[in-house]
N, C-alpha and C. Protein backbone atom coordinates (compact mmCIF):
# COMPACT_ATOMS: atom_id res chain seq x y z
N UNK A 1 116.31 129.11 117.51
CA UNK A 1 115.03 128.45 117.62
C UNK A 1 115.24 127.08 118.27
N UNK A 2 113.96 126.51 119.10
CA UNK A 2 114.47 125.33 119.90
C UNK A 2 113.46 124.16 119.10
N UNK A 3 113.60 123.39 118.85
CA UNK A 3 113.07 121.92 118.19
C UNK A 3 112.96 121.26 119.07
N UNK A 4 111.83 121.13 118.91
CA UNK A 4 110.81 120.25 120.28
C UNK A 4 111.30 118.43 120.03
N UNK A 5 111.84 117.95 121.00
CA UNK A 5 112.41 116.47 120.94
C UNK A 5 111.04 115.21 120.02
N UNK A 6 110.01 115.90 120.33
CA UNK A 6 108.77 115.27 120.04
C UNK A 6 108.67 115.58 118.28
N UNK A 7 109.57 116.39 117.99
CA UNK A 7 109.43 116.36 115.89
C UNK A 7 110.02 114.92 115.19
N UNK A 8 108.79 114.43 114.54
CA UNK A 8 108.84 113.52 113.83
C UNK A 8 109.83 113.46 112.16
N UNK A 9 109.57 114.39 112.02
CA UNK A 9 109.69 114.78 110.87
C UNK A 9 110.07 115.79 110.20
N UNK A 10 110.91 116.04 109.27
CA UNK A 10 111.44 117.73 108.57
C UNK A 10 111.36 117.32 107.42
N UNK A 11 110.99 118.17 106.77
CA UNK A 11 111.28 118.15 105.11
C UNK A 11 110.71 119.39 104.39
N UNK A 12 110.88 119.95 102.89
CA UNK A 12 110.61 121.06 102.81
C UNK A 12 109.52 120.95 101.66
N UNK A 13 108.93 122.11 101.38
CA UNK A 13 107.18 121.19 100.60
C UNK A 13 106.82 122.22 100.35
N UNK A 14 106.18 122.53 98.89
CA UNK A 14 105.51 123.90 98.71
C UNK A 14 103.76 123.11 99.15
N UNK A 15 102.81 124.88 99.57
CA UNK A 15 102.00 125.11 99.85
C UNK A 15 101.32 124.58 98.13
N UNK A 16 99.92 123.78 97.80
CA UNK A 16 99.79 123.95 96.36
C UNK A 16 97.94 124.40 97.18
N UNK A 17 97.33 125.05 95.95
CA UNK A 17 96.04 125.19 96.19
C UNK A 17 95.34 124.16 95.37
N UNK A 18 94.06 123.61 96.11
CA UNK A 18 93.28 122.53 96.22
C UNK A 18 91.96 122.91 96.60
N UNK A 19 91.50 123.56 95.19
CA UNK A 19 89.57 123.36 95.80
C UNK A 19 89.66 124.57 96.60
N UNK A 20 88.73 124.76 97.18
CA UNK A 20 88.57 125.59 98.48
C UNK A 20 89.93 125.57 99.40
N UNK A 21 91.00 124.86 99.41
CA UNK A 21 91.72 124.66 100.98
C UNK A 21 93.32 124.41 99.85
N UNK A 22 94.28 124.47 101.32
CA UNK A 22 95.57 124.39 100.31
C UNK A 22 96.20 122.83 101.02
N UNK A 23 96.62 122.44 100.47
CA UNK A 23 97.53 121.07 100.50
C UNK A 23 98.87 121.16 100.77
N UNK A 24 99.76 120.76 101.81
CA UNK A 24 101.41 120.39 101.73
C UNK A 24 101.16 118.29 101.67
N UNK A 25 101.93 118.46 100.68
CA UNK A 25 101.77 116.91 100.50
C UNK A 25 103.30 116.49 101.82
N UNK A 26 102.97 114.89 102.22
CA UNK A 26 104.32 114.44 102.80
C UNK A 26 104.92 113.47 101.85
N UNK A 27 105.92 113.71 101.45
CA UNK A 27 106.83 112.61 101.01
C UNK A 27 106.66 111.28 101.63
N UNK A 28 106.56 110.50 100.58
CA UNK A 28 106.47 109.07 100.63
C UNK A 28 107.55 108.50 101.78
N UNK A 29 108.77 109.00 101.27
CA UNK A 29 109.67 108.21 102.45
C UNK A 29 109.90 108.99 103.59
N UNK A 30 108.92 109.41 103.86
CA UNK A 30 108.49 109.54 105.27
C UNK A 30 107.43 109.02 106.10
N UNK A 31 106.57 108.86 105.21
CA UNK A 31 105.88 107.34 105.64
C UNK A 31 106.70 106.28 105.78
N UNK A 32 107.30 105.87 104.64
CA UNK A 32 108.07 104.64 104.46
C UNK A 32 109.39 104.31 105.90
N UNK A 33 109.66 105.55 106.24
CA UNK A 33 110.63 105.11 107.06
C UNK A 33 110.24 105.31 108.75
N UNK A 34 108.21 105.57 108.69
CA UNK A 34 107.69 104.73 109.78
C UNK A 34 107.87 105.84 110.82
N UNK A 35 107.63 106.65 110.61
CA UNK A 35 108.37 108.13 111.62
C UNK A 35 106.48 108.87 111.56
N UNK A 36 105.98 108.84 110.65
CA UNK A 36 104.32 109.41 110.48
C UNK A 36 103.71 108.61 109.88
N UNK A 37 102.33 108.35 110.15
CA UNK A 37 101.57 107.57 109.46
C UNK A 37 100.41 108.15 108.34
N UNK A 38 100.03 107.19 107.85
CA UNK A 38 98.67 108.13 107.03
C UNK A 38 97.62 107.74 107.82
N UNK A 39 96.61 108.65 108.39
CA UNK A 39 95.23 108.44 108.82
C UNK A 39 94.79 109.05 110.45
N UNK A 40 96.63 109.33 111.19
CA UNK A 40 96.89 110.29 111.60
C UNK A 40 96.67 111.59 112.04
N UNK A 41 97.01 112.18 112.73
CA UNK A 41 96.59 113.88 112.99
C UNK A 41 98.08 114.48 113.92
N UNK A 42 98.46 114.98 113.10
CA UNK A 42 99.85 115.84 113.61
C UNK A 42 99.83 117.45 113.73
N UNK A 43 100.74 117.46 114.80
CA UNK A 43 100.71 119.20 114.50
C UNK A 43 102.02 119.70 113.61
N UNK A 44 101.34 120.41 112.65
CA UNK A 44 102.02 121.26 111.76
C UNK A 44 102.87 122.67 112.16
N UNK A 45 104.31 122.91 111.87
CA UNK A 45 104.97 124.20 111.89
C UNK A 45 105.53 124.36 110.93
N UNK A 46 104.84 125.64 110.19
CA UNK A 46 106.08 126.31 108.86
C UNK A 46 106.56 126.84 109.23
N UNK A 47 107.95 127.18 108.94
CA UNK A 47 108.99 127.98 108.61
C UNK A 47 109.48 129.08 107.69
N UNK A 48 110.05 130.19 107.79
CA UNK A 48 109.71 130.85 107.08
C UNK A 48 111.12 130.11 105.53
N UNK A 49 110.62 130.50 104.59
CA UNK A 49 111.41 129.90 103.45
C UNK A 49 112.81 130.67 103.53
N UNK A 50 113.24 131.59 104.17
CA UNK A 50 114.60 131.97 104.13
C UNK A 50 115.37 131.36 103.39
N UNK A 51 116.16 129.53 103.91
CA UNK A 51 117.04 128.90 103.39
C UNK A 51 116.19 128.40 102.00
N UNK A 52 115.23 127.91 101.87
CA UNK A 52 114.91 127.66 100.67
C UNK A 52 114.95 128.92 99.47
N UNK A 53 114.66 129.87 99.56
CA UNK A 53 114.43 131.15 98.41
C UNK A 53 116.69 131.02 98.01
N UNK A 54 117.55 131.26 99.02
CA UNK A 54 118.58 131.18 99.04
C UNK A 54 119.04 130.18 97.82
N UNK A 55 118.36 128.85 97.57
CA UNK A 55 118.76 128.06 96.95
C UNK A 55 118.02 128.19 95.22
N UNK A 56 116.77 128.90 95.61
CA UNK A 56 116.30 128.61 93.81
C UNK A 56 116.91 129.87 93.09
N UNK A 57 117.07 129.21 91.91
CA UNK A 57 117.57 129.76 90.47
C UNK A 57 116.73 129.93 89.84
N UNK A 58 116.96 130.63 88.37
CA UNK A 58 115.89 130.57 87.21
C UNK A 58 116.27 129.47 86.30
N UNK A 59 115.43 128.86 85.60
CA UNK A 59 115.54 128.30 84.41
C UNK A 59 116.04 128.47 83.08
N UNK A 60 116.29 130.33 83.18
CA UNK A 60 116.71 130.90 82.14
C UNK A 60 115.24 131.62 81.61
N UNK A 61 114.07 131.37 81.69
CA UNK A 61 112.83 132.15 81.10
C UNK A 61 112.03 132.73 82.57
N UNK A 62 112.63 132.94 83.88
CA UNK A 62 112.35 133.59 85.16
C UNK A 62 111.21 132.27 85.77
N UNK A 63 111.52 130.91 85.38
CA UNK A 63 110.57 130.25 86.18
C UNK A 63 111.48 129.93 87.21
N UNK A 64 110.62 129.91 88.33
CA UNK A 64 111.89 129.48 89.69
C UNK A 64 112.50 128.13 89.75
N UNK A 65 113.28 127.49 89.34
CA UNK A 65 114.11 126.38 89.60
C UNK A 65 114.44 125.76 91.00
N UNK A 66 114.61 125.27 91.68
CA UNK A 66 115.36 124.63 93.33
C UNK A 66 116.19 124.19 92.68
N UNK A 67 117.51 124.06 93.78
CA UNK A 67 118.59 124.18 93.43
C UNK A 67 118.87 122.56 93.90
N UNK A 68 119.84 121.78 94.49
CA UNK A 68 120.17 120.83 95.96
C UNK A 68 119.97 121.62 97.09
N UNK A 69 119.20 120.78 97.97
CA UNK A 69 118.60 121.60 99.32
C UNK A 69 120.26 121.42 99.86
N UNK A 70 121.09 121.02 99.88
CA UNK A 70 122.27 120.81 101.03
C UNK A 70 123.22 121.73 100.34
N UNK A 71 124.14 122.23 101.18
CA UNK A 71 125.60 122.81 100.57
C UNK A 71 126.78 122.39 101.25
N UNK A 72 128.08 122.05 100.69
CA UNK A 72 129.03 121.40 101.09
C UNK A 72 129.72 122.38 102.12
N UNK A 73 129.72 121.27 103.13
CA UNK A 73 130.05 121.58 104.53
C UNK A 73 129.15 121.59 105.50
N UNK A 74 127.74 121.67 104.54
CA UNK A 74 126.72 121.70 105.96
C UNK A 74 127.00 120.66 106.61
N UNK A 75 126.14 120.54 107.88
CA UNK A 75 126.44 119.71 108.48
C UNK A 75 124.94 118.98 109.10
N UNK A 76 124.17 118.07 109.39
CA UNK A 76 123.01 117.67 109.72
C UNK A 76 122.58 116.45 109.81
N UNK A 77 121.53 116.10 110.82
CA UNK A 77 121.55 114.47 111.36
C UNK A 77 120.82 114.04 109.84
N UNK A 78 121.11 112.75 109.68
CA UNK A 78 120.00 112.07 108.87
C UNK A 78 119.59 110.42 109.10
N UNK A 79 119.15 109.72 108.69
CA UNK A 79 118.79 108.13 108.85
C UNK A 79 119.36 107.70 107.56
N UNK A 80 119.96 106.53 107.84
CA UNK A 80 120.33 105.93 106.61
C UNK A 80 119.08 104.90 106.01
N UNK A 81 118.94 104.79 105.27
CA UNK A 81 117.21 104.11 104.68
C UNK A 81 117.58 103.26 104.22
N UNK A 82 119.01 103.01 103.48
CA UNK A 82 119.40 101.54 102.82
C UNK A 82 120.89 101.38 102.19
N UNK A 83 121.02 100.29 102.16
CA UNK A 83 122.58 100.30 101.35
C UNK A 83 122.39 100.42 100.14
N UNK A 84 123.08 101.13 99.11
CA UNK A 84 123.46 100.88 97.83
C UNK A 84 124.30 99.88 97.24
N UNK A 85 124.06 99.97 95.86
CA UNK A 85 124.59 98.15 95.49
C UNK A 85 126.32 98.66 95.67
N UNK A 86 126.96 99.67 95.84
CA UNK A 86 128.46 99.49 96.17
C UNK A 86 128.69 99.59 97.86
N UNK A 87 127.44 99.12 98.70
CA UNK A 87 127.79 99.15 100.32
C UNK A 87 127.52 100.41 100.88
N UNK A 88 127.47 101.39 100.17
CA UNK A 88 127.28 102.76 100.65
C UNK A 88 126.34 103.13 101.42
N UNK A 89 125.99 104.12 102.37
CA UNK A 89 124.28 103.98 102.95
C UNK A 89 123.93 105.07 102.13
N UNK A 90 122.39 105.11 101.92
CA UNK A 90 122.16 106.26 101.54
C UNK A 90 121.29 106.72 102.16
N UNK A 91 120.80 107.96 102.56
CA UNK A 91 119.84 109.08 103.27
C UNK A 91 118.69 109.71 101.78
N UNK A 92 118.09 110.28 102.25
CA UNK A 92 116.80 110.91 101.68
C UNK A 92 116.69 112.39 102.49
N UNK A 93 116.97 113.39 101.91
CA UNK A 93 116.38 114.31 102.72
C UNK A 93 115.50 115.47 102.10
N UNK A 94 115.26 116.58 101.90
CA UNK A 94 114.02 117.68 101.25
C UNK A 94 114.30 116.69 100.14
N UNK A 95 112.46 116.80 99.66
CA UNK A 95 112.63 116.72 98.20
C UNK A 95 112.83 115.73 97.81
N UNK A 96 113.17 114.28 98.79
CA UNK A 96 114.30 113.42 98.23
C UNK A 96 114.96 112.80 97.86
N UNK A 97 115.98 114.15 98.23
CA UNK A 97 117.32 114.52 97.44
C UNK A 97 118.31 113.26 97.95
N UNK A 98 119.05 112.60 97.44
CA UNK A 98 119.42 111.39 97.68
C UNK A 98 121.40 111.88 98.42
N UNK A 99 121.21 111.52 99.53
CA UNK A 99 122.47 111.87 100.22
C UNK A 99 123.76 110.31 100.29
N UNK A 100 124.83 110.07 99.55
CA UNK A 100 124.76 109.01 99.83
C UNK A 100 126.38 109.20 100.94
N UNK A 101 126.14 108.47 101.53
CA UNK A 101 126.78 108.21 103.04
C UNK A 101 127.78 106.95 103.57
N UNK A 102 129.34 106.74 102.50
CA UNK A 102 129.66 105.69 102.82
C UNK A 102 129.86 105.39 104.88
N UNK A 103 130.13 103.73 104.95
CA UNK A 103 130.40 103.39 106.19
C UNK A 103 128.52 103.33 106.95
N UNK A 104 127.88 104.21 105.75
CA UNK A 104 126.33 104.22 106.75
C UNK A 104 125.48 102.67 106.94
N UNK A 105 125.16 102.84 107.76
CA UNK A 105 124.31 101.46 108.33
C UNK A 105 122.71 101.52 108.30
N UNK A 106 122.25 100.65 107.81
CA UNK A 106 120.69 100.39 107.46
C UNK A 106 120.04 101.01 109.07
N UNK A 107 119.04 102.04 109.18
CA UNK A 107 118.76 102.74 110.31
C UNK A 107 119.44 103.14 111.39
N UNK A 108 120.54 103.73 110.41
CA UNK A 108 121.85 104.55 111.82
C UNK A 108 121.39 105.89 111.88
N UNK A 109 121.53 105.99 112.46
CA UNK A 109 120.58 107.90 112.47
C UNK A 109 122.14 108.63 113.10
N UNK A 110 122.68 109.06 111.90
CA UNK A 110 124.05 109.76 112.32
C UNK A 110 124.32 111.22 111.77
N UNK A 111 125.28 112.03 112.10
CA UNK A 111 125.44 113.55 111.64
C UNK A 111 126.60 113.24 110.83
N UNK A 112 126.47 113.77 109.61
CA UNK A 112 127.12 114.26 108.33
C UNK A 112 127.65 114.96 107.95
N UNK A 113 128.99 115.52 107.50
CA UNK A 113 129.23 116.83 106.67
C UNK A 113 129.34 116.32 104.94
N UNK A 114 128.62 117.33 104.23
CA UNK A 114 128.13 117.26 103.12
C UNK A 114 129.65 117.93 102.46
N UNK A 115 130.53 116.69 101.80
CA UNK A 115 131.40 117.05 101.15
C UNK A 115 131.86 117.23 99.29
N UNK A 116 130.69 116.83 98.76
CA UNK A 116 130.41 116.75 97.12
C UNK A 116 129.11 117.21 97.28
N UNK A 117 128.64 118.36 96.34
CA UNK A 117 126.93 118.26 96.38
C UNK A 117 127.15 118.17 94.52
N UNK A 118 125.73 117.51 93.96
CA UNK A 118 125.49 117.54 92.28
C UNK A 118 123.96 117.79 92.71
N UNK A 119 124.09 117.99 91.06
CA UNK A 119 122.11 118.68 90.91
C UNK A 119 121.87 117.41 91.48
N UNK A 120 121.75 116.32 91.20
CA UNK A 120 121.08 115.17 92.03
C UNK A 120 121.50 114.02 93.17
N UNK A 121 122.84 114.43 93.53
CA UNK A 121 123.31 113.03 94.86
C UNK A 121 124.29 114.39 95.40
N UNK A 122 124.30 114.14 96.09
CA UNK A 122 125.09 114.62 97.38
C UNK A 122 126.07 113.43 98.28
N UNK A 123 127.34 113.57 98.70
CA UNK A 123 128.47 112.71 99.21
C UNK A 123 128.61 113.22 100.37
N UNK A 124 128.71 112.45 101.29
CA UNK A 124 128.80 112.84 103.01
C UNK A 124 129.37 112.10 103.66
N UNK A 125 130.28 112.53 104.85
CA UNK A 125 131.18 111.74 105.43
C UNK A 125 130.40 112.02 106.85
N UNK A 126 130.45 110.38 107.66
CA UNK A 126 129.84 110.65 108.91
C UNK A 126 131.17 111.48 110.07
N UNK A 127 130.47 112.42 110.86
CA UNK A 127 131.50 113.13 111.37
C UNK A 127 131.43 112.79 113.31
């Protein structure tokens, strides 16, 4: 598949129903990091959930769980959004899921391999 240079934005988002019509909400820090605005009009493409279904689990009583959207070794661009208090950069990506990225620089937009993943932070070395 080819990704049009003109995409603002990725992230992954369930469909919820709303009234008559259905809703994908955008994550806050995607506003925040100035890439889409609110008040706006964008064009929308879903995807089919392939990699997402791959990742959810059960809870143990068959409710669907999500897992960490990343798996170690992937590999994928991200923005660094800020330093952490030990210097580290950290990324945001589905969900987010907090990627943290030593050597990263406050708005470096660099490619990663994802070498630690946990239910909640993920460790990445810029490659």
């Amino acid at each position: 598949m080819e990704i049009s240079e003109q995409l603002s934005c990725l992230y992954t988002a369930e469909i919820d129903a709303k009234g008559d019509s259905y809703v994908i909400e955008v994550p806050a820090h995607e506003i925040e990091l100035g890439d889409v605005e609110p008040g706006k009009v964008y064009r929308v493409g879903l995807f089919t959930p392939e990699r997402a279904e791959s990742t959810v689990e059960t809870a143990g009583d068959d409710r669907p769980r999500s897992g960490p959207p990343v798996e170690t070794g992937e590999q994928r661009t991200v923005e660094i959004e800020t330093i952490g208090d030990q210097g580290d950069g950290i990324a945001r990506v589905e969900r987010g899921y907090v990627v943290i990225v030593p050597e990263g620089e406050e708005g470096d937009r660099v490619e990663i391999e994802i070498e630690q993943v946990r239910e909640n932070v993920a460790f990445a070395r810029i490659v």
